[in-house]
C-alpha atoms as a PDB file:
ATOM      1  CA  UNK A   1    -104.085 -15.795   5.258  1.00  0.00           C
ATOM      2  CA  UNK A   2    -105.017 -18.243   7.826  1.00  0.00           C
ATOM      3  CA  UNK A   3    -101.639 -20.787   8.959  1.00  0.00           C
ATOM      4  CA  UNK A   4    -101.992 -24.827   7.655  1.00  0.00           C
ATOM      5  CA  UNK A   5    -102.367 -26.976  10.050  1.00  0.00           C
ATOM      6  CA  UNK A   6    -100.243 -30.259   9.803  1.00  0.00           C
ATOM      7  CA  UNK A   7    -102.335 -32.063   8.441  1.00  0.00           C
ATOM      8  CA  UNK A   8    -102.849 -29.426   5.443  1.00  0.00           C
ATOM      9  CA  UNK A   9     -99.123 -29.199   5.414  1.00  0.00           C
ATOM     10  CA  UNK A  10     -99.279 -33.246   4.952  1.00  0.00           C
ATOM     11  CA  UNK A  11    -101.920 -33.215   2.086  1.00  0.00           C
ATOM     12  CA  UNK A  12    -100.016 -30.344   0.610  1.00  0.00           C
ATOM     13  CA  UNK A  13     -96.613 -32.131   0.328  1.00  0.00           C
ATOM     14  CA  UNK A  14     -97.678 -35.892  -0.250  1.00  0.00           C
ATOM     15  CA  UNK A  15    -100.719 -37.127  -2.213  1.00  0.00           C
ATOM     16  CA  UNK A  16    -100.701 -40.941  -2.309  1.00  0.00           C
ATOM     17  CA  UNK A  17    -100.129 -44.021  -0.196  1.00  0.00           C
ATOM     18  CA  UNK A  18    -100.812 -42.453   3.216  1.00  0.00           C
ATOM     19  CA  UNK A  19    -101.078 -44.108   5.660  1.00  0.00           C
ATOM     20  CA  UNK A  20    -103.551 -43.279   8.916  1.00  0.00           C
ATOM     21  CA  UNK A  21    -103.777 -45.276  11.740  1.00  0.00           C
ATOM     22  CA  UNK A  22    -106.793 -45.413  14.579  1.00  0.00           C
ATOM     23  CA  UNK A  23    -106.444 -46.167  17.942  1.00  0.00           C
ATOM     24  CA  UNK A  24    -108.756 -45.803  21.329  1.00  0.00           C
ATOM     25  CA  UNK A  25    -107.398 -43.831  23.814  1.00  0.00           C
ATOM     26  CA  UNK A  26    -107.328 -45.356  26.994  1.00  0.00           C
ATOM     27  CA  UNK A  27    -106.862 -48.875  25.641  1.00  0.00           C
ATOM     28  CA  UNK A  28    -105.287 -51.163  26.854  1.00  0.00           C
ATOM     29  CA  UNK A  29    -104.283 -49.171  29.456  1.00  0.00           C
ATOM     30  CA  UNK A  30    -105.317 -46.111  30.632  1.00  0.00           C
ATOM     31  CA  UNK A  31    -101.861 -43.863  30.324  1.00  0.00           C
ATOM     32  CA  UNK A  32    -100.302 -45.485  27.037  1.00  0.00           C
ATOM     33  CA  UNK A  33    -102.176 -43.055  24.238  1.00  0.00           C
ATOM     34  CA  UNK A  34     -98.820 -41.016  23.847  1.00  0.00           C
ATOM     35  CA  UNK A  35     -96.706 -43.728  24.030  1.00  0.00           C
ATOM     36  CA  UNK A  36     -98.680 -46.001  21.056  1.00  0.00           C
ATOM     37  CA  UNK A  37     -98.724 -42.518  19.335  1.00  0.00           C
ATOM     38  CA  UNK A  38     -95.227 -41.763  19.447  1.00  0.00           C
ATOM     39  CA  UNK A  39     -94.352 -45.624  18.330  1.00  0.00           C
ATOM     40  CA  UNK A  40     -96.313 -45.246  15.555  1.00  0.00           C
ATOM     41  CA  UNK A  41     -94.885 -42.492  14.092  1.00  0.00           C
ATOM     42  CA  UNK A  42     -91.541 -44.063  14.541  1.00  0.00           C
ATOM     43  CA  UNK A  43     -92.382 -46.702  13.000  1.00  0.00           C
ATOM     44  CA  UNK A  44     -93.718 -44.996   9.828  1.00  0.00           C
ATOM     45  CA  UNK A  45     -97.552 -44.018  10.020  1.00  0.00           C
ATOM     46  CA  UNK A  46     -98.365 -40.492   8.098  1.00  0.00           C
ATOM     47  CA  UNK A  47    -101.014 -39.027  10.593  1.00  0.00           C
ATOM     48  CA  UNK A  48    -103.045 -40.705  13.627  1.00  0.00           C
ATOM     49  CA  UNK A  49    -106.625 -40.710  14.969  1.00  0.00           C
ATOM     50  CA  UNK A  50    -107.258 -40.843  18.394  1.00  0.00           C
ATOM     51  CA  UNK A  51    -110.620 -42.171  19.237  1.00  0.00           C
ATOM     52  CA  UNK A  52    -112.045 -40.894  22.438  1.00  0.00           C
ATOM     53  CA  UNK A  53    -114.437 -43.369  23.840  1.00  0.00           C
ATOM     54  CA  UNK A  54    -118.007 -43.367  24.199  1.00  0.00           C
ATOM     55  CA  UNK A  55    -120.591 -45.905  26.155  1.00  0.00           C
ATOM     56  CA  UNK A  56    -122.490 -46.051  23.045  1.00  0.00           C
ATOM     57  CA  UNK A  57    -120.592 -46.421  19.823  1.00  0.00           C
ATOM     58  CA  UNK A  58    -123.088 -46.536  16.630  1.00  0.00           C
ATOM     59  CA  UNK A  59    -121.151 -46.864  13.870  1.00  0.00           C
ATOM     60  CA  UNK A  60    -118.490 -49.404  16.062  1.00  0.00           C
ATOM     61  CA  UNK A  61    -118.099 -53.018  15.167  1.00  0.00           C
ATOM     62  CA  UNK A  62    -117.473 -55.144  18.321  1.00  0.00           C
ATOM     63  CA  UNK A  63    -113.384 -54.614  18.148  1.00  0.00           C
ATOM     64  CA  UNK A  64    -113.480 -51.146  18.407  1.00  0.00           C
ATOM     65  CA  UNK A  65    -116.511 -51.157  20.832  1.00  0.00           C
ATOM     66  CA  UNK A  66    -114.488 -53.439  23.333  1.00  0.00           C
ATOM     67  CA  UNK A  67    -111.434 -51.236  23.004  1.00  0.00           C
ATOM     68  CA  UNK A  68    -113.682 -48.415  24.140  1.00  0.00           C
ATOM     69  CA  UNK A  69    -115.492 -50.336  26.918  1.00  0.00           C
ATOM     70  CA  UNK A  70    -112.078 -51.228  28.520  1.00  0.00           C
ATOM     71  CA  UNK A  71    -110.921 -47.464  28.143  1.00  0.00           C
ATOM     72  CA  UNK A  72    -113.774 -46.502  29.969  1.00  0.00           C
ATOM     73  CA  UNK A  73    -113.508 -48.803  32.747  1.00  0.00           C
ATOM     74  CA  UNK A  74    -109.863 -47.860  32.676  1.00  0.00           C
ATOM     75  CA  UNK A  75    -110.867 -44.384  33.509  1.00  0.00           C
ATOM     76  CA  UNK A  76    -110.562 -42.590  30.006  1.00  0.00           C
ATOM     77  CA  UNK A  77    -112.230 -39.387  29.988  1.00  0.00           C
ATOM     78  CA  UNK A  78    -112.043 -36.700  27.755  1.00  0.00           C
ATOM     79  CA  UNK A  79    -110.409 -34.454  31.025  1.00  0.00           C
ATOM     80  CA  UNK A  80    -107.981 -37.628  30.907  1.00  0.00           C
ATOM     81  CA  UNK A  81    -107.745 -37.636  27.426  1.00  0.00           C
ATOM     82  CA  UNK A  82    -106.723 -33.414  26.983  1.00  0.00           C
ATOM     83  CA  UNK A  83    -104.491 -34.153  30.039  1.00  0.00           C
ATOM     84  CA  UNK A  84    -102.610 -36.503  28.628  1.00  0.00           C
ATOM     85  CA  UNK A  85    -102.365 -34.828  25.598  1.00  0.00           C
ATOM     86  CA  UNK A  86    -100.387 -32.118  27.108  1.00  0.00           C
ATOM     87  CA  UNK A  87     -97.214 -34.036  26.111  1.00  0.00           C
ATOM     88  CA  UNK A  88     -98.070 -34.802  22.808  1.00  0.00           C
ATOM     89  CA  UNK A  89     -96.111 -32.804  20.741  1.00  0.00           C
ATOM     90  CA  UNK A  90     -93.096 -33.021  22.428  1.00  0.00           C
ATOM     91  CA  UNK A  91     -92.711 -36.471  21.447  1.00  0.00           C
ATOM     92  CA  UNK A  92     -95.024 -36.652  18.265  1.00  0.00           C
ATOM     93  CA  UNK A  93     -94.610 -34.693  14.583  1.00  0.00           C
ATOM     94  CA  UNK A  94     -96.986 -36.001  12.650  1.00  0.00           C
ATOM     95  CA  UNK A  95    -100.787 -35.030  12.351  1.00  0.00           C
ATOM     96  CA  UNK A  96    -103.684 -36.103  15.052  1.00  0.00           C
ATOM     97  CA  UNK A  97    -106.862 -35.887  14.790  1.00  0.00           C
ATOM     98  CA  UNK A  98    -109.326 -36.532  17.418  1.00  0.00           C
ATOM     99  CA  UNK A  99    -112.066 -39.435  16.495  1.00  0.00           C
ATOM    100  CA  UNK A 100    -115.430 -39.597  18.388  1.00  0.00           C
ATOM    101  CA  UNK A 101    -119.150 -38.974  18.931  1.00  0.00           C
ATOM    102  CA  UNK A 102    -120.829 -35.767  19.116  1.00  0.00           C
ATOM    103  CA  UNK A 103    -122.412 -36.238  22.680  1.00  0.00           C
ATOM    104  CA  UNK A 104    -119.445 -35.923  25.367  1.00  0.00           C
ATOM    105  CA  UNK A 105    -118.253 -33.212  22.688  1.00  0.00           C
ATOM    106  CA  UNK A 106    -121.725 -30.812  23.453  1.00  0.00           C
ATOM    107  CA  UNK A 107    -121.195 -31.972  27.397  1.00  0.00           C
ATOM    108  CA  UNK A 108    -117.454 -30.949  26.938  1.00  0.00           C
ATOM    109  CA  UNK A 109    -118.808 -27.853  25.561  1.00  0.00           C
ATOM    110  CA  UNK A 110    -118.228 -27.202  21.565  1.00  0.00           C
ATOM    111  CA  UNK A 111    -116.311 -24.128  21.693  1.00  0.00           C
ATOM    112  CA  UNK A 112    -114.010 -24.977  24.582  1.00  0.00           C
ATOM    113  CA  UNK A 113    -113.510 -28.443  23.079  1.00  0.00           C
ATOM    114  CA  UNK A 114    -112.223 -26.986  19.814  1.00  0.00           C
ATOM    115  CA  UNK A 115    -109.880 -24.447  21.713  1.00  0.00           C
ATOM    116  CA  UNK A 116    -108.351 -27.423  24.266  1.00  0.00           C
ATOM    117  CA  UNK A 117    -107.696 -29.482  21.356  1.00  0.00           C
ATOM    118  CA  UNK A 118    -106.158 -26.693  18.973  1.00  0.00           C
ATOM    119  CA  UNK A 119    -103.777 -25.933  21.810  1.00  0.00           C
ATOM    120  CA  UNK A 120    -102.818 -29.152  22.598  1.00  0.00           C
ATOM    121  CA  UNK A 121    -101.282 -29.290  19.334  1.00  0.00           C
ATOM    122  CA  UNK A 122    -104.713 -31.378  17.570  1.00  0.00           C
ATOM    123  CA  UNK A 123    -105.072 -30.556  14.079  1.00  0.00           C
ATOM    124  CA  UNK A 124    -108.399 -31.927  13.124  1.00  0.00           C
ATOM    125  CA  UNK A 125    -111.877 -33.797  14.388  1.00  0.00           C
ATOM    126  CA  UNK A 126    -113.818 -36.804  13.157  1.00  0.00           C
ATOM    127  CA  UNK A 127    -117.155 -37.046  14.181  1.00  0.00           C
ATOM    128  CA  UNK A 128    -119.567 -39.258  12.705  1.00  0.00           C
ATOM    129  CA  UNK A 129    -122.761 -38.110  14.025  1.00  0.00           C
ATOM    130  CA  UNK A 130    -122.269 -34.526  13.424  1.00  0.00           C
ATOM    131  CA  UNK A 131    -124.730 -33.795  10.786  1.00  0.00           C
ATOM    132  CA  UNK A 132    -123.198 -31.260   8.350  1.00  0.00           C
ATOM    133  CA  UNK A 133    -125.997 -28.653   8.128  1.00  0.00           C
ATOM    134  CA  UNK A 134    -125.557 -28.945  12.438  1.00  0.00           C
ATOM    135  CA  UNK A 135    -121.447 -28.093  11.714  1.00  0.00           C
ATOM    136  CA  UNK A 136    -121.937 -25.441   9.223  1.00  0.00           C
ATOM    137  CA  UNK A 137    -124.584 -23.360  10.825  1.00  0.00           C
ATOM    138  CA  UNK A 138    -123.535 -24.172  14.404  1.00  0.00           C
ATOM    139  CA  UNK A 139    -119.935 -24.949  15.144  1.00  0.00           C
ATOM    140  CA  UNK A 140    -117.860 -24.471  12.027  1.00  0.00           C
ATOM    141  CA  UNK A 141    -117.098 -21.093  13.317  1.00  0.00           C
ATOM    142  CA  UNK A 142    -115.261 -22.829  16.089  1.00  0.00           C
ATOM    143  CA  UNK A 143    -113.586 -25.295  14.200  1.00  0.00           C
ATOM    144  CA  UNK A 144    -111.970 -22.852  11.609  1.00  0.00           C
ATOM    145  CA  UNK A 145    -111.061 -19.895  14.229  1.00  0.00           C
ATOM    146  CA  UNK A 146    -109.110 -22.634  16.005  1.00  0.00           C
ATOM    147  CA  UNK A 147    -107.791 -23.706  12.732  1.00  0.00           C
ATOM    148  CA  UNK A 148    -109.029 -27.413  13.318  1.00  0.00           C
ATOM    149  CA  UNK A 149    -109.973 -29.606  10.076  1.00  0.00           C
ATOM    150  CA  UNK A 150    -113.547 -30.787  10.324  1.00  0.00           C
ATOM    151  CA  UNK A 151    -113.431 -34.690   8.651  1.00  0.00           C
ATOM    152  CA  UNK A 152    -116.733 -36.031   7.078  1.00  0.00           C
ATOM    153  CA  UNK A 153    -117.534 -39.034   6.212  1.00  0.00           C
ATOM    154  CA  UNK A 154    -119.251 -40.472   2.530  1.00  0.00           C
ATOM    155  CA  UNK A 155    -120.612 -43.585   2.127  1.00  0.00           C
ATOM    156  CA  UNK A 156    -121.384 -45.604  -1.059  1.00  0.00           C
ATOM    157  CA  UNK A 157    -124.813 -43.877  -0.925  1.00  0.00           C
ATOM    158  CA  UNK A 158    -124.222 -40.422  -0.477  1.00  0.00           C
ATOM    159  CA  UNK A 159    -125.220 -38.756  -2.978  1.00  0.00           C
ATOM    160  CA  UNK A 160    -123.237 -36.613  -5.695  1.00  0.00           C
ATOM    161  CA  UNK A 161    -124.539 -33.746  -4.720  1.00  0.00           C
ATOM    162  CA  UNK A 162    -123.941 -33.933  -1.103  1.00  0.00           C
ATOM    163  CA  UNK A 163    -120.387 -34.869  -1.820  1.00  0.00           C
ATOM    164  CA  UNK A 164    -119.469 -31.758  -3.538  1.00  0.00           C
ATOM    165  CA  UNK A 165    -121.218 -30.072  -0.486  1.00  0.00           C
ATOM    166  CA  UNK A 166    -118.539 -31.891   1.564  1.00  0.00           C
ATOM    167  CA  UNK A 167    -116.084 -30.919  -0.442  1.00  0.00           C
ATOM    168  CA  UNK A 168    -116.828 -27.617  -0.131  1.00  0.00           C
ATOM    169  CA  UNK A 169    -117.244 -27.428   3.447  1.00  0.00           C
ATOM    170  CA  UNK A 170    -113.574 -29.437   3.754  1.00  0.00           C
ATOM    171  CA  UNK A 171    -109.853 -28.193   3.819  1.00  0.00           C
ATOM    172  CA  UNK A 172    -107.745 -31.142   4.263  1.00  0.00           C
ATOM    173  CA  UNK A 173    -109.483 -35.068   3.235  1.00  0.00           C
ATOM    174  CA  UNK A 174    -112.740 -36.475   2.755  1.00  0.00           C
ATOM    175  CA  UNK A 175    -113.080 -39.654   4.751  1.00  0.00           C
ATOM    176  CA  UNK A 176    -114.420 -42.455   2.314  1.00  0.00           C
ATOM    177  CA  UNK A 177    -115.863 -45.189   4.092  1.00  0.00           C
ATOM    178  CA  UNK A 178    -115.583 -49.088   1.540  1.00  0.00           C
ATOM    179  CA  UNK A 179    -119.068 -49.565   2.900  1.00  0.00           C
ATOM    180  CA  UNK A 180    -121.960 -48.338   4.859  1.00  0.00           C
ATOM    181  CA  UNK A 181    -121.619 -50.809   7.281  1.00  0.00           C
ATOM    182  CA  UNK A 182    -119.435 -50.695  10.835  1.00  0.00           C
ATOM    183  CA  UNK A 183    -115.812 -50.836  11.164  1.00  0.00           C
ATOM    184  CA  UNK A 184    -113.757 -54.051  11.547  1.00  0.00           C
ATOM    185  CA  UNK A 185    -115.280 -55.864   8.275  1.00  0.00           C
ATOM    186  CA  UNK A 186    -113.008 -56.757   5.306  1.00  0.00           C
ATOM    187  CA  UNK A 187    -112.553 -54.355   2.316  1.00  0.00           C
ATOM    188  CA  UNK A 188    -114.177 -56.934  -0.271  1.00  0.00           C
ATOM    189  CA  UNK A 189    -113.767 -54.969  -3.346  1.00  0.00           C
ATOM    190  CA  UNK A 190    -117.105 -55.805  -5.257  1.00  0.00           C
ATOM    191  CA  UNK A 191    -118.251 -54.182  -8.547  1.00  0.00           C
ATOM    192  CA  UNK A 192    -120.347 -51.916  -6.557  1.00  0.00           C
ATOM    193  CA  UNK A 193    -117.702 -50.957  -4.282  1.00  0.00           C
ATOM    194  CA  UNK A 194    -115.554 -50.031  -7.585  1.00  0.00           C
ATOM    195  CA  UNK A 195    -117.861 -48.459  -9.072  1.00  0.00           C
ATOM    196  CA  UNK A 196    -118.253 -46.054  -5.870  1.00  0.00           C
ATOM    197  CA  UNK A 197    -114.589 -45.562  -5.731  1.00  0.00           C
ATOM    198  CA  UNK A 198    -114.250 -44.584  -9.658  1.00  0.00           C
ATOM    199  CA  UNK A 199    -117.359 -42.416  -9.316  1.00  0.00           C
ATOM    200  CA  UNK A 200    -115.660 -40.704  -6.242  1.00  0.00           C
ATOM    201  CA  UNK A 201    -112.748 -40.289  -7.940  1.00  0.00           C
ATOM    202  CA  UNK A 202    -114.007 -39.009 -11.513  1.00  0.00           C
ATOM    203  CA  UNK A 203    -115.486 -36.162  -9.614  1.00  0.00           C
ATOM    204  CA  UNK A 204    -112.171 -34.488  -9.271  1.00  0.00           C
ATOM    205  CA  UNK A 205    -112.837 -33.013  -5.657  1.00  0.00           C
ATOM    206  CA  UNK A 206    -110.242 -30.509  -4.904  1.00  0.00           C
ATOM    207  CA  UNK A 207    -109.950 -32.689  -1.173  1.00  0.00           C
ATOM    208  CA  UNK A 208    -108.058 -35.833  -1.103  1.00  0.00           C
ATOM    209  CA  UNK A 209    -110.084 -39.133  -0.535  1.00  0.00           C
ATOM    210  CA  UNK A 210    -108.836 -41.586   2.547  1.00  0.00           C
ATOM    211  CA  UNK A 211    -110.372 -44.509   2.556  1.00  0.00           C
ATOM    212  CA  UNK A 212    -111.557 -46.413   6.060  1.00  0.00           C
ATOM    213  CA  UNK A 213    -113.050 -49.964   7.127  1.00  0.00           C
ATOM    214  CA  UNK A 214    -111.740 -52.824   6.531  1.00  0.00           C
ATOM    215  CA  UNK A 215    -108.261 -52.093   5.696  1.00  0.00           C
ATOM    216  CA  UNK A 216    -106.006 -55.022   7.307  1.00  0.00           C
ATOM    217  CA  UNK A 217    -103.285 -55.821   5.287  1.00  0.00           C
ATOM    218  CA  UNK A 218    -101.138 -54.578   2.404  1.00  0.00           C
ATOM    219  CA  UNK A 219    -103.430 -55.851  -0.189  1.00  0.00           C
ATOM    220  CA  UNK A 220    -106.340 -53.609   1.532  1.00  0.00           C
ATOM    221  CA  UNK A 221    -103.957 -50.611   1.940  1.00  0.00           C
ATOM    222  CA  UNK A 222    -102.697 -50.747  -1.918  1.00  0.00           C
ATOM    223  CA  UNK A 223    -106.629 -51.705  -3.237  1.00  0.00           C
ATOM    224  CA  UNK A 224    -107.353 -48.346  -1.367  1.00  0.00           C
ATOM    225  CA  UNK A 225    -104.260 -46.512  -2.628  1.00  0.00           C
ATOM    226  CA  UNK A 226    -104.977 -47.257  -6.099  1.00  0.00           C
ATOM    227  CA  UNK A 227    -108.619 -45.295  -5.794  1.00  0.00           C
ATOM    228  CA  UNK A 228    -107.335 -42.346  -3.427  1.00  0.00           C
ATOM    229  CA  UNK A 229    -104.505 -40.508  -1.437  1.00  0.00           C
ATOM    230  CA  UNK A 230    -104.444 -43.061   1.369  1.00  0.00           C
ATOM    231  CA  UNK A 231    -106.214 -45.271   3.998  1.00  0.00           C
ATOM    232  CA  UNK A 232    -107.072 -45.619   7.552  1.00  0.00           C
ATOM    233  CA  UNK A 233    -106.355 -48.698   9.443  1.00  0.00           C
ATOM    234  CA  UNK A 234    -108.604 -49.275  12.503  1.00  0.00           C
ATOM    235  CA  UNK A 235    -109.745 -52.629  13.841  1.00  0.00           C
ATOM    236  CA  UNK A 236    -107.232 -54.375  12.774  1.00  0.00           C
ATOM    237  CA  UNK A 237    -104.716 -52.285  14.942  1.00  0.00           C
ATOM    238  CA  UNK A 238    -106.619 -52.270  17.881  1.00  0.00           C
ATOM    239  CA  UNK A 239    -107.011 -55.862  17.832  1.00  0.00           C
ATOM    240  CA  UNK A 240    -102.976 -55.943  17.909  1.00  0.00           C
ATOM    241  CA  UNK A 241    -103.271 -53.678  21.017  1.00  0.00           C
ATOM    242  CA  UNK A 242    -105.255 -56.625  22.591  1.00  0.00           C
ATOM    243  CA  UNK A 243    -101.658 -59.074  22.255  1.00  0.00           C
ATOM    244  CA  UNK A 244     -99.377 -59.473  25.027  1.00  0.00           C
ATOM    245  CA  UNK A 245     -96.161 -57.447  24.213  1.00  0.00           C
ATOM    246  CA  UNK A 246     -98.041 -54.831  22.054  1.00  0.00           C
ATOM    247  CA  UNK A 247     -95.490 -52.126  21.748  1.00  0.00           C
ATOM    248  CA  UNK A 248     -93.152 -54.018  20.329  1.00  0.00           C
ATOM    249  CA  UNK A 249     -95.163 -55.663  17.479  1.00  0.00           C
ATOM    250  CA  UNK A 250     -96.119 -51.780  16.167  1.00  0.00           C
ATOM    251  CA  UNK A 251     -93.320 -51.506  14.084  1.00  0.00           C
ATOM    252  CA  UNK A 252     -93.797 -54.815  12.361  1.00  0.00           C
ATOM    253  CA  UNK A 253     -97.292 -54.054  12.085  1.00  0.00           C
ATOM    254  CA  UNK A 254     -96.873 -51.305  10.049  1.00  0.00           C
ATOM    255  CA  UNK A 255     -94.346 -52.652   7.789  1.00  0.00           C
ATOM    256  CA  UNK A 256     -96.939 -55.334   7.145  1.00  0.00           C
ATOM    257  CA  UNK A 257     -99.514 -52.496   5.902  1.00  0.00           C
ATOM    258  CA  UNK A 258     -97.328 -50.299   4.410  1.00  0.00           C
ATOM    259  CA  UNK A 259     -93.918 -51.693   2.259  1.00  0.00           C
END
């Protein structure tokens, strides 16, 4: 039998209210991606996802597409990023995932990428412009043999069927996005939007749902709650990262989100 990862050993254990937060690595500066990490576990944050940047950031809103400007200019790489890394867990717990586009993955090389990650202690990928069919007949083989957790994403419009295809291909959460638009916009909880969420949730998926975009506050984070296991707080962190004295607002941050 194949070992959990922590962030199977999470799901496993705890169910509801979780809490995920996103930040780029690199930003602000280039050599504080441990040190945000290891605040924000402190300071009460369930797993993390470290976005790698990327000079051309579809799916982005203009927060998150700054953050990953700057890192680049700053020198992020994903060499940088996997060296840095290399202290990770002996000053962070809880799970990481890695959060990025496909492109600088293939350059990285798919199969070495998975193994540097898996032993650096990363316990799962989210990759938005992986297509699925791509990941299962291409590259699941290296995500499971280095025990990695492959995230997708479902939008209001994906379709029932293709859901309970993700589902199938998943082993730790499915990553619900509030709208099919780019990060950093408010969760505005319309009857459509509830409707999605209730429909998602009716189909009994044997993976968690986390939802992501527009959570930014406590109201967000306990809409979200109320329809699945957790959420995933991007933009809105970042955009704290961009304050003078940033380390030491995390903790109040997060207290904000989560009571």
């Amino acid at each position: 039998m194949r070992l959990m990862n922590r962030l199977q050993k999470l799901f496993g254990t705890k169910n509801n209210n979780l809490l995920s937060i996103y930040f780029t690595a690199g930003y602000p500066e280039l050599n504080t991606s441990i040190h945000i990490a290891e605040a924000l576990e402190k300071a009460g944050a369930d797993f993390l996802e470290i976005g790698f940047p990327y000079s051309d950031p579809v799916a982005d809103g203009p927060t998150i597409q700054h953050s990953s400007e700057q890192a680049l200019e700053n020198g992020m790489t994903l060499n940088v990023l996997f060296e840095q890394l290399k202290e990770l867990r002996n000053r962070v717990n809880i799970p990481v995932l890695l959060m990025g586009y496909f492109n600088p993955i293939v350059q990285y090389g798919v199969e070495r990428f998975c193994k540097t990650a898996a032993e650096l202690g990363v316990d799962g990928m989210i990759i938005p412009d992986l297509p699925m069919y791509e990941y299962e007949t291409l590259y699941a083989k290296y995500f499971t043999g280095n025990n990695l957790s492959n995230i997708f994403l479902v939008t209001p419009q994906t379709s029932e069927e293709r859901i309970r295809k993700i589902d199938e291909l998943s082993n730790s959460f499915i990553y619900l996005l509030s709208s099919s638009s780019i990060t950093g916009g408010s969760l505005n909880v319309s009857d459509n939007i509830e409707a999605y969420y209730k429909r998602v949730k009716a189909m009994e998926l044997k993976n968690p749902a986390i939802i992501g975009f527009g959570i930014s506050n406590a109201d967000n984070f306990e809409k979200a709650c109320s329809y699945a296991g957790g959420a995933i707080v991007g933009s809105a962190f970042v955009k704290l990262l961009g304050q003078e004295n940033y380390m030491e607002k995390i903790p109040g941050f997060i207290r904000s989100i989560k009571h």
